[in-house]
PDB file of N, CA and C in Angstrom:
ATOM      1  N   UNK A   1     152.885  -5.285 -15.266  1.00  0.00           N
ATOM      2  CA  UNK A   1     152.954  -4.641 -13.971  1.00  0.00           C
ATOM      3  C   UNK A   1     152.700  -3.135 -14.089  1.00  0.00           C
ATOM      4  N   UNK A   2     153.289  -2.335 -15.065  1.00  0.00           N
ATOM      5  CA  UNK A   2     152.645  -1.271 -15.470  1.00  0.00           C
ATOM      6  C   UNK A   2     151.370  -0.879 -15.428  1.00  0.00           C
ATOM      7  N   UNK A   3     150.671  -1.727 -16.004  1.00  0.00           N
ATOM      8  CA  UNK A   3     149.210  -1.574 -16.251  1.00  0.00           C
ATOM      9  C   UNK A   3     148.259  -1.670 -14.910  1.00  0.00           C
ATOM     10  N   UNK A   4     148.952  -2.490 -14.067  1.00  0.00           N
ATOM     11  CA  UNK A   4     148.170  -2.618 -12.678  1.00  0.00           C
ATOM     12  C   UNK A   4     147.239  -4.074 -13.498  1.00  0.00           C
ATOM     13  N   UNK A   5     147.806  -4.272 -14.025  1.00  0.00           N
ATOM     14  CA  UNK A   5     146.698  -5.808 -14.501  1.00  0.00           C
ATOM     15  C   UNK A   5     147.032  -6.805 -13.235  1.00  0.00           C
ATOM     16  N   UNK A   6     146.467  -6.545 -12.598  1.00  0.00           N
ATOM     17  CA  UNK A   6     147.081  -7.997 -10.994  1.00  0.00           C
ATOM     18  C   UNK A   6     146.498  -9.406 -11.772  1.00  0.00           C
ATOM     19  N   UNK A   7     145.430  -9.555 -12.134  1.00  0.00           N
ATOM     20  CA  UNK A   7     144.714 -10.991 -12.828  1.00  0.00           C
ATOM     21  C   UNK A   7     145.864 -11.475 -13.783  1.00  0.00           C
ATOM     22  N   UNK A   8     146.644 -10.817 -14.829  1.00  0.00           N
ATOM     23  CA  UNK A   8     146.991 -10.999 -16.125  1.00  0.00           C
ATOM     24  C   UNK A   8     148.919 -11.280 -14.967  1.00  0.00           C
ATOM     25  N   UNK A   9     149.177 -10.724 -14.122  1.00  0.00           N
ATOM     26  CA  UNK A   9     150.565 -10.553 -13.616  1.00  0.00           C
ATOM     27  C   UNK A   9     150.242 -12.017 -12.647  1.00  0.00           C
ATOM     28  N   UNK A  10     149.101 -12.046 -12.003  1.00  0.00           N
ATOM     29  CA  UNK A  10     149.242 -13.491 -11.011  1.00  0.00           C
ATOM     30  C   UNK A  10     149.177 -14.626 -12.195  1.00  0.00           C
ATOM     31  N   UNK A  11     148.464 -15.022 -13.484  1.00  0.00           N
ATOM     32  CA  UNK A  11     148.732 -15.819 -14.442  1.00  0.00           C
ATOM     33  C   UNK A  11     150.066 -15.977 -14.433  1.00  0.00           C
ATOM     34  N   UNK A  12     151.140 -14.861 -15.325  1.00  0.00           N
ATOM     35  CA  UNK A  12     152.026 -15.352 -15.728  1.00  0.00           C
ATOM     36  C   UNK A  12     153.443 -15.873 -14.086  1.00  0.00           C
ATOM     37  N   UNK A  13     152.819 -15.499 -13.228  1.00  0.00           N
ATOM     38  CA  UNK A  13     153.334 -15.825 -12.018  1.00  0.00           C
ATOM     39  C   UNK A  13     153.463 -17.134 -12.234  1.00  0.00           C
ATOM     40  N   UNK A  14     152.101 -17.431 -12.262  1.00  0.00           N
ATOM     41  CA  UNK A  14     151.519 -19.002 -11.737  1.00  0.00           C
ATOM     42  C   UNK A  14     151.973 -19.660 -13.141  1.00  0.00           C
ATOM     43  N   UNK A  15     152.270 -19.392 -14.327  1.00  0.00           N
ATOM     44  CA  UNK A  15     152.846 -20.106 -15.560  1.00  0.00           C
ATOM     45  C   UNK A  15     154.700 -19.759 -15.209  1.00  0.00           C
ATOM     46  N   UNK A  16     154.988 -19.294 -14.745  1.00  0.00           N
ATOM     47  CA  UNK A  16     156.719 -19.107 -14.304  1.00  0.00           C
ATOM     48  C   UNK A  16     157.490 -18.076 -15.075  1.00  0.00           C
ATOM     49  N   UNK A  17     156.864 -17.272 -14.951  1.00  0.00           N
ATOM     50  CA  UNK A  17     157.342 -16.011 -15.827  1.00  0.00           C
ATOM     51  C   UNK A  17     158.472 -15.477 -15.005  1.00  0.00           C
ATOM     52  N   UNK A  18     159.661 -14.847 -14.982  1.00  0.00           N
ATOM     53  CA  UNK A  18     160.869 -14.203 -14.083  1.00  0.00           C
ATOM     54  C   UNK A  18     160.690 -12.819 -13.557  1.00  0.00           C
ATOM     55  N   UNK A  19     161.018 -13.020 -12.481  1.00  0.00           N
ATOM     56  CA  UNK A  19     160.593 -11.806 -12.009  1.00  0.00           C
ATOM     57  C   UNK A  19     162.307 -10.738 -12.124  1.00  0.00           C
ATOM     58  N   UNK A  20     163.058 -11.511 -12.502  1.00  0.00           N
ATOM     59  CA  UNK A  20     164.093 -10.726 -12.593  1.00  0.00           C
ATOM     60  C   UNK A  20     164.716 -10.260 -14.356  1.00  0.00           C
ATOM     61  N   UNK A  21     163.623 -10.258 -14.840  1.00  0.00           N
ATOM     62  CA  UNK A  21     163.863  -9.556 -16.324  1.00  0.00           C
ATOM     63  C   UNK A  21     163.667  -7.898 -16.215  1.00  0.00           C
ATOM     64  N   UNK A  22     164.460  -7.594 -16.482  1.00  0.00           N
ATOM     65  CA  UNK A  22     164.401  -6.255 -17.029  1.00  0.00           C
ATOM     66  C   UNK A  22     164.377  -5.513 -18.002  1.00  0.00           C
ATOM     67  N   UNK A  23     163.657  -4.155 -18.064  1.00  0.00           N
ATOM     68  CA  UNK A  23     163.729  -3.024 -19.128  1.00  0.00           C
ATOM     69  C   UNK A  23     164.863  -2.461 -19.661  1.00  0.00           C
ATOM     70  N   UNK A  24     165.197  -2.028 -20.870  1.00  0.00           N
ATOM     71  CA  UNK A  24     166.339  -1.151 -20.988  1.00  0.00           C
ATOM     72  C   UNK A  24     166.810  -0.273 -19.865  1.00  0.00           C
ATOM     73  N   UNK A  25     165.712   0.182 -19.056  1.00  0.00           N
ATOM     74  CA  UNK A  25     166.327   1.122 -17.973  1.00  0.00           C
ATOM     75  C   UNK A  25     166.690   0.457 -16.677  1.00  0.00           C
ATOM     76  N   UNK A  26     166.775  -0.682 -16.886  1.00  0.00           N
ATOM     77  CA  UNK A  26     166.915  -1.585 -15.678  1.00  0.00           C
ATOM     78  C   UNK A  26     165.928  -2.322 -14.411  1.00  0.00           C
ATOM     79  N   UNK A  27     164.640  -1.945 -15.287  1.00  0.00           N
ATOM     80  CA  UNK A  27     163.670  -1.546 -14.049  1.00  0.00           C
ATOM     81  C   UNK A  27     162.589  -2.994 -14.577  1.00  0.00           C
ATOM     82  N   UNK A  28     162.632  -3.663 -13.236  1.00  0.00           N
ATOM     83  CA  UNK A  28     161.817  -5.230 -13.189  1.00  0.00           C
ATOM     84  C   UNK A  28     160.788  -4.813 -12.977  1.00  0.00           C
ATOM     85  N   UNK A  29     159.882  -6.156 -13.224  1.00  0.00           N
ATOM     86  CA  UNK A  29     157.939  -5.563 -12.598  1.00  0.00           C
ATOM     87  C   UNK A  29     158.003  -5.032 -11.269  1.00  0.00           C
ATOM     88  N   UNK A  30     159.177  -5.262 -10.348  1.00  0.00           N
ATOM     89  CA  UNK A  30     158.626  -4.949  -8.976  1.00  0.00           C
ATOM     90  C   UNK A  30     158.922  -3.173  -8.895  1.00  0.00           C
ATOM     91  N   UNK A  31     159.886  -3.072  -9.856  1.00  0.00           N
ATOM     92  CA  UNK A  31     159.992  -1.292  -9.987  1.00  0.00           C
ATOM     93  C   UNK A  31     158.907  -0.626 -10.791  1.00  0.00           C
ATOM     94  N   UNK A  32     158.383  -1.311 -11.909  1.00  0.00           N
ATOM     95  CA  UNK A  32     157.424  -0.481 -12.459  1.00  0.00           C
ATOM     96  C   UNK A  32     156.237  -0.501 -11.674  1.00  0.00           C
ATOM     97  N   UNK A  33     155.605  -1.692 -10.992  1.00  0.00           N
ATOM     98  CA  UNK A  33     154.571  -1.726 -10.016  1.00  0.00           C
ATOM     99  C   UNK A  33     154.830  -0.577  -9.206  1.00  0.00           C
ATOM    100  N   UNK A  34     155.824  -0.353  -8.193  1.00  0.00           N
ATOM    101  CA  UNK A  34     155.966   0.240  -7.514  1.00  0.00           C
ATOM    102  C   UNK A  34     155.684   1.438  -7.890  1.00  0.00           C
ATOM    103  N   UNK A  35     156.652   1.932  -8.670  1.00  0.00           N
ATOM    104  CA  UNK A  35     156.538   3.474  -9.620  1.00  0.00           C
ATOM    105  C   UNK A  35     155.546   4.213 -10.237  1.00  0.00           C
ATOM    106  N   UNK A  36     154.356   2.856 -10.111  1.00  0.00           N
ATOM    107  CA  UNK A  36     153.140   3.099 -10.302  1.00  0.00           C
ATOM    108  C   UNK A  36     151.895   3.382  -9.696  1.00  0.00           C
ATOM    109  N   UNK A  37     152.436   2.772  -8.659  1.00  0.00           N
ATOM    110  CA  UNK A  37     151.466   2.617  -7.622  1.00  0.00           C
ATOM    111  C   UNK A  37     150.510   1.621  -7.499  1.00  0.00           C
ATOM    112  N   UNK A  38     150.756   0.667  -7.932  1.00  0.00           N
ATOM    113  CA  UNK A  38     149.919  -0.565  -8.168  1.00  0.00           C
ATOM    114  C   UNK A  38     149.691  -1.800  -7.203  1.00  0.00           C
ATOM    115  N   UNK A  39     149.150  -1.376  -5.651  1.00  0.00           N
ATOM    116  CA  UNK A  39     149.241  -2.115  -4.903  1.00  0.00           C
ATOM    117  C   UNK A  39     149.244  -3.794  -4.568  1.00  0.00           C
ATOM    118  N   UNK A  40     148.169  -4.014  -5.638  1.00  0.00           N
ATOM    119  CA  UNK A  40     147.814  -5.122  -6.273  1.00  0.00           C
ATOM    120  C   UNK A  40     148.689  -5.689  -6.942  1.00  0.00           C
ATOM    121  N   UNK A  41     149.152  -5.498  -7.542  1.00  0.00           N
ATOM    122  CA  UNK A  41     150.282  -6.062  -8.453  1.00  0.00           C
ATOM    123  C   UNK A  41     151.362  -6.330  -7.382  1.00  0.00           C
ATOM    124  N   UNK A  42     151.945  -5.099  -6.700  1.00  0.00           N
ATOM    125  CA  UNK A  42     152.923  -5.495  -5.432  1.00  0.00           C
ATOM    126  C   UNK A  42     152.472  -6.423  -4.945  1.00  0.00           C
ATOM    127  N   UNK A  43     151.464  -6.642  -4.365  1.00  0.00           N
ATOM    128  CA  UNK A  43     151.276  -7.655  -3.026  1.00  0.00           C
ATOM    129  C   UNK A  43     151.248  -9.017  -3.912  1.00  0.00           C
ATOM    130  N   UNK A  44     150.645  -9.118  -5.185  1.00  0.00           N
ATOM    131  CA  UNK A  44     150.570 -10.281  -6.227  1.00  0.00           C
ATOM    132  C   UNK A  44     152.580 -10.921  -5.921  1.00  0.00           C
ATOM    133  N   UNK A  45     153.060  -9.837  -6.836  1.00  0.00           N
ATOM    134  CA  UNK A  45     154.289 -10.227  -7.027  1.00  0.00           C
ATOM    135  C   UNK A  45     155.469 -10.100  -5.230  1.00  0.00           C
ATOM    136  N   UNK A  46     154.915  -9.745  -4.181  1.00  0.00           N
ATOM    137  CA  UNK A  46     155.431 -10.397  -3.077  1.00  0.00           C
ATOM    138  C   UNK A  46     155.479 -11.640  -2.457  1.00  0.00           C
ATOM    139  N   UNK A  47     154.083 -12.005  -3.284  1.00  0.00           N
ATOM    140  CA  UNK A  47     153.657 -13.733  -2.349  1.00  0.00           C
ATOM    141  C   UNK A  47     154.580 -14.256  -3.351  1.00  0.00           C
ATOM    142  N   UNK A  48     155.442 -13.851  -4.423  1.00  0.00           N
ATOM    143  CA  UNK A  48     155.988 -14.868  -5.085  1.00  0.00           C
ATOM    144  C   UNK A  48     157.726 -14.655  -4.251  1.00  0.00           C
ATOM    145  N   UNK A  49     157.917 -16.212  -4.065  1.00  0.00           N
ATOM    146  CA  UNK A  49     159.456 -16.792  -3.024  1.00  0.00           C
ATOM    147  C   UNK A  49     160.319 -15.957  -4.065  1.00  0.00           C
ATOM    148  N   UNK A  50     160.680 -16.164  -5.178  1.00  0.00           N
ATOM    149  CA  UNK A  50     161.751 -15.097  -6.120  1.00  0.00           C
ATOM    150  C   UNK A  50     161.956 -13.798  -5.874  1.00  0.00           C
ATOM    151  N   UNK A  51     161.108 -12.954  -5.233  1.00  0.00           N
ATOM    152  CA  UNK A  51     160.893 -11.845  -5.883  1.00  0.00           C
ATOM    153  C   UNK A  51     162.233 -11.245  -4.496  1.00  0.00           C
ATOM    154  N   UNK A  52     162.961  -9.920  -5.348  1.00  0.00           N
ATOM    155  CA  UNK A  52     164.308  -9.984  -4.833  1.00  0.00           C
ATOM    156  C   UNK A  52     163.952  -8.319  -4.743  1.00  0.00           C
ATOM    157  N   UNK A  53     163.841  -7.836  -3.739  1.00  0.00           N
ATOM    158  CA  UNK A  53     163.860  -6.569  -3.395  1.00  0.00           C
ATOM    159  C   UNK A  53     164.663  -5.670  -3.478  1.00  0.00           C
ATOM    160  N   UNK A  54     165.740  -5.833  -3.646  1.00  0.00           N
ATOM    161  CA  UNK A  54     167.485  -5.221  -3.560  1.00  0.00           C
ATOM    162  C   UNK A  54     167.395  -4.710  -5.062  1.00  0.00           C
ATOM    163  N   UNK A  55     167.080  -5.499  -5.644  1.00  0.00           N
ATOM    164  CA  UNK A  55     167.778  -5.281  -7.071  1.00  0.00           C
ATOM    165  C   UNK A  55     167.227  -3.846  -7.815  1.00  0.00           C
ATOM    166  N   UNK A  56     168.418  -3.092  -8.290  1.00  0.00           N
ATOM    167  CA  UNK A  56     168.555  -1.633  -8.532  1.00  0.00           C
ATOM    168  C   UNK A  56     168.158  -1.559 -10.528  1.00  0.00           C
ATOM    169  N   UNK A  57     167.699  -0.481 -10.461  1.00  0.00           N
ATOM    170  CA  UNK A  57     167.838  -0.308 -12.136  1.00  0.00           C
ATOM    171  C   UNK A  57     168.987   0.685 -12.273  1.00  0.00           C
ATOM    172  N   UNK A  58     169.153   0.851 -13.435  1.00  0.00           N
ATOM    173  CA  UNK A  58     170.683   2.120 -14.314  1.00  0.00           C
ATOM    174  C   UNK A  58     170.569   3.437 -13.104  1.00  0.00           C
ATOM    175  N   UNK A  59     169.248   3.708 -12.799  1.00  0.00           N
ATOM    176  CA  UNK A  59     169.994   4.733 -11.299  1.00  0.00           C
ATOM    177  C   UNK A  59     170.198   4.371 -10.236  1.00  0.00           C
ATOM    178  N   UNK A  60     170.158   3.101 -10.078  1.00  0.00           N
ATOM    179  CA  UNK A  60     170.561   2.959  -8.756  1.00  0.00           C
ATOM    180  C   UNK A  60     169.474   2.942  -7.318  1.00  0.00           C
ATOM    181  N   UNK A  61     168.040   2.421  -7.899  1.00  0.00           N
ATOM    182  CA  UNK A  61     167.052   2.899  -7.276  1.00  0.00           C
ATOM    183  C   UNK A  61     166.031   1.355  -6.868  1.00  0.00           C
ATOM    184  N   UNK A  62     166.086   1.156  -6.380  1.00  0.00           N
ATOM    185  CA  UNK A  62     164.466  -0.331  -5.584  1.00  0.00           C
ATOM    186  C   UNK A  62     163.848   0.055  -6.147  1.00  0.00           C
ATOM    187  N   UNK A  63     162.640  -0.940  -6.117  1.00  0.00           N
ATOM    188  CA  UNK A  63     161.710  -0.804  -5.768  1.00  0.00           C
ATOM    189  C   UNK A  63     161.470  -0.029  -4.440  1.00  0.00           C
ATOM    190  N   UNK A  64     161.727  -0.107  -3.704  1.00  0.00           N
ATOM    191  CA  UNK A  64     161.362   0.602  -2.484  1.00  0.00           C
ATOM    192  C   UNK A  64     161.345   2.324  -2.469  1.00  0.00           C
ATOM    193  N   UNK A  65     162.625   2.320  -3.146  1.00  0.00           N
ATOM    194  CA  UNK A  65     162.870   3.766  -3.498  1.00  0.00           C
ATOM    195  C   UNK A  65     161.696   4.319  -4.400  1.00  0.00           C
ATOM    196  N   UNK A  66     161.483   3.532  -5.697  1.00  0.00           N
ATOM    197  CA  UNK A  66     160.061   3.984  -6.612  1.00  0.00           C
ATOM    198  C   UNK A  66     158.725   4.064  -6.009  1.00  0.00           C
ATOM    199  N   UNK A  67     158.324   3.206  -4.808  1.00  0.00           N
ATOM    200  CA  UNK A  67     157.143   3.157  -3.739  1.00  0.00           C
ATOM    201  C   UNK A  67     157.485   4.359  -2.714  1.00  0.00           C
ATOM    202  N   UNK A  68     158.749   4.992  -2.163  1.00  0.00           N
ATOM    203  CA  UNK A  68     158.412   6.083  -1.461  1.00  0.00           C
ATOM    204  C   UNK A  68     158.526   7.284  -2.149  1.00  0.00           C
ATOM    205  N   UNK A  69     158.596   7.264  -3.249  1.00  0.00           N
ATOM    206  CA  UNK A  69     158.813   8.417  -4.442  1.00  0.00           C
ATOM    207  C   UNK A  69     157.194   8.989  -5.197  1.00  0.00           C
ATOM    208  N   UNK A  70     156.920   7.587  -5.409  1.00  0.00           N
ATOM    209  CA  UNK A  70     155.441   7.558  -5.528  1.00  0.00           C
ATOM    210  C   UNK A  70     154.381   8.319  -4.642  1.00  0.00           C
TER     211      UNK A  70
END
């Protein structure tokens, strides 16, 4: 999700990869996408039913928060 790879992020979607794993800093693909700016990747990892918007990393921050920061 970092990378903005949307092709390589909808694969492991479509093989069942978790969208709720995290980094040491707490931060899931939907925070690093975001933080990145990786529209593609967002909208990839929205069509997926799992994907949990709420969920904060070690500061206390969304995804949402990393997309209006961005």
């Amino acid at each position: 999700a970092v990378m903005g790879h949307q092709a390589c992020v909808e694969g492991l979607l479509q093989h069942g990869s978790s969208l709720l794993v995290q980094d040491s800093r707490g931060r899931s693909p939907m925070h690093l996408a975001a933080a990145c700016g990786h529209v593609g990747v967002l909208r990839a990892l929205l069509k997926t039913p799992k994907t949990i918007l709420v969920l904060k990393d070690n500061c206390g921050y969304t995804p949402l928060h990393w997309a209006c920061y961005n």
